[in-house]
C-alpha atoms as a PDB file:
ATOM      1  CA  UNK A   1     129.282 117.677 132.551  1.00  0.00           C
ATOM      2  CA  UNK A   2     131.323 120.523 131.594  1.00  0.00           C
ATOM      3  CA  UNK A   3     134.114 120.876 129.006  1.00  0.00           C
ATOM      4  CA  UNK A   4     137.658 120.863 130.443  1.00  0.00           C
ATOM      5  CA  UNK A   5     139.439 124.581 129.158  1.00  0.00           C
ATOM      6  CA  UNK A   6     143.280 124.080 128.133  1.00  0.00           C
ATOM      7  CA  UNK A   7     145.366 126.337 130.059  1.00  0.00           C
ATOM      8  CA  UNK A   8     147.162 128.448 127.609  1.00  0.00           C
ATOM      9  CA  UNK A   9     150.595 126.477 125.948  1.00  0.00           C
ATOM     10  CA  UNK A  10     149.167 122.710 126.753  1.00  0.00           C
ATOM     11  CA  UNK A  11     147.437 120.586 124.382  1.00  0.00           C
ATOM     12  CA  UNK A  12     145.991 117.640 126.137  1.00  0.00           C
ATOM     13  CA  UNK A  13     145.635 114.971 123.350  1.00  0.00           C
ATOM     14  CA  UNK A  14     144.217 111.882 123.828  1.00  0.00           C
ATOM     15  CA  UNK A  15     145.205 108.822 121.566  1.00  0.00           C
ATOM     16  CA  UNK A  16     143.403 105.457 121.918  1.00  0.00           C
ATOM     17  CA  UNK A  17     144.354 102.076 120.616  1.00  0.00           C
ATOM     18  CA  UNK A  18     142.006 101.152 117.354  1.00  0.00           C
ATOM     19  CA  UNK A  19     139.168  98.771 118.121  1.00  0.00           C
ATOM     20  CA  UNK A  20     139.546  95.294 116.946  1.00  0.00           C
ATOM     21  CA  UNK A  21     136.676  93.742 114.785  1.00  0.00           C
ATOM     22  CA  UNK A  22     135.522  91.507 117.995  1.00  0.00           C
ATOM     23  CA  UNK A  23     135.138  94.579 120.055  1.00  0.00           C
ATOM     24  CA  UNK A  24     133.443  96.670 117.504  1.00  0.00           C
ATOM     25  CA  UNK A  25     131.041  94.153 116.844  1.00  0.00           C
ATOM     26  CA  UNK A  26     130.850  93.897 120.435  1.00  0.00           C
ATOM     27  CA  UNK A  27     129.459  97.336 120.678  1.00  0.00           C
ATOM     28  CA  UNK A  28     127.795  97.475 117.944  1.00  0.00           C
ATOM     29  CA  UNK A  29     124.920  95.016 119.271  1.00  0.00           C
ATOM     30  CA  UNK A  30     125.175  96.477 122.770  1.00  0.00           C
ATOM     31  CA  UNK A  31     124.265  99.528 120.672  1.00  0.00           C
ATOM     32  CA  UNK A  32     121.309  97.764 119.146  1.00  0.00           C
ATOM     33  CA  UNK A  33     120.001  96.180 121.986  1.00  0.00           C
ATOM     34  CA  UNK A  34     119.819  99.558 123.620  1.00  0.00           C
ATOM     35  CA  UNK A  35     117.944 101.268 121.062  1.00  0.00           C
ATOM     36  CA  UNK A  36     115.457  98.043 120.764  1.00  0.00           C
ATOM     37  CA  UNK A  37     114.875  98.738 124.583  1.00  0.00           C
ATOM     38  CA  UNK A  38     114.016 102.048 124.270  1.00  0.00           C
ATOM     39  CA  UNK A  39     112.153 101.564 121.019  1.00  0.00           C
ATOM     40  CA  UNK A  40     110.203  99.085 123.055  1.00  0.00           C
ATOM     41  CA  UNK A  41     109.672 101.422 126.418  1.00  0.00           C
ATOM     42  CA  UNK A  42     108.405 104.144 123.659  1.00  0.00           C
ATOM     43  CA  UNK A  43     105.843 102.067 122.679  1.00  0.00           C
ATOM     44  CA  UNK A  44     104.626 100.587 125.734  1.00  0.00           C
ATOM     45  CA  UNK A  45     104.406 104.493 127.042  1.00  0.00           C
ATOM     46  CA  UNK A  46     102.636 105.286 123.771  1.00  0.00           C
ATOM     47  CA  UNK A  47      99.753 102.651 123.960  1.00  0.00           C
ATOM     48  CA  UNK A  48      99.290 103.119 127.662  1.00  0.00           C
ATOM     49  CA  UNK A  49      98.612 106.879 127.124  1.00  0.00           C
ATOM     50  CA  UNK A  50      95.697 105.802 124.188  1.00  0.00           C
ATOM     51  CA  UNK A  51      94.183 103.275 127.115  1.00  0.00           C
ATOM     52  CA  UNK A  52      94.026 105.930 129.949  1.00  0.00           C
ATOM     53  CA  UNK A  53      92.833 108.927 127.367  1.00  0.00           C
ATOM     54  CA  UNK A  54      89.905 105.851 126.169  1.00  0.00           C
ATOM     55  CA  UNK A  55      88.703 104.342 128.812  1.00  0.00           C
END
């Protein structure tokens, strides 16, 4: 993805609305579970790599 260049006099300026405390929480375990998914695939990788080198 590339950045977007600002033609020359134009500012483009994005302003968002603030995130309530429900959404933030919301996003802050979809965050989590993520991470705990990829922890998880990391690991699975990891061990089957020892089984194959160890046979």
């Amino acid at each position: 993805m590339r950045q977007i260049k600002e033609p020359e006099g134009i500012d483009f300026v994005i302003e968002s609305k603030p995130l309530t405390n429900t959404k933030r929480k919301e996003i802050s375990e979809l965050i989590k579970t993520l991470k705990n998914k990829k922890a998880a695939r990391k690991r699975r990788i990891k061990r089957n790599k020892k089984t194959v080198e160890n046979p």
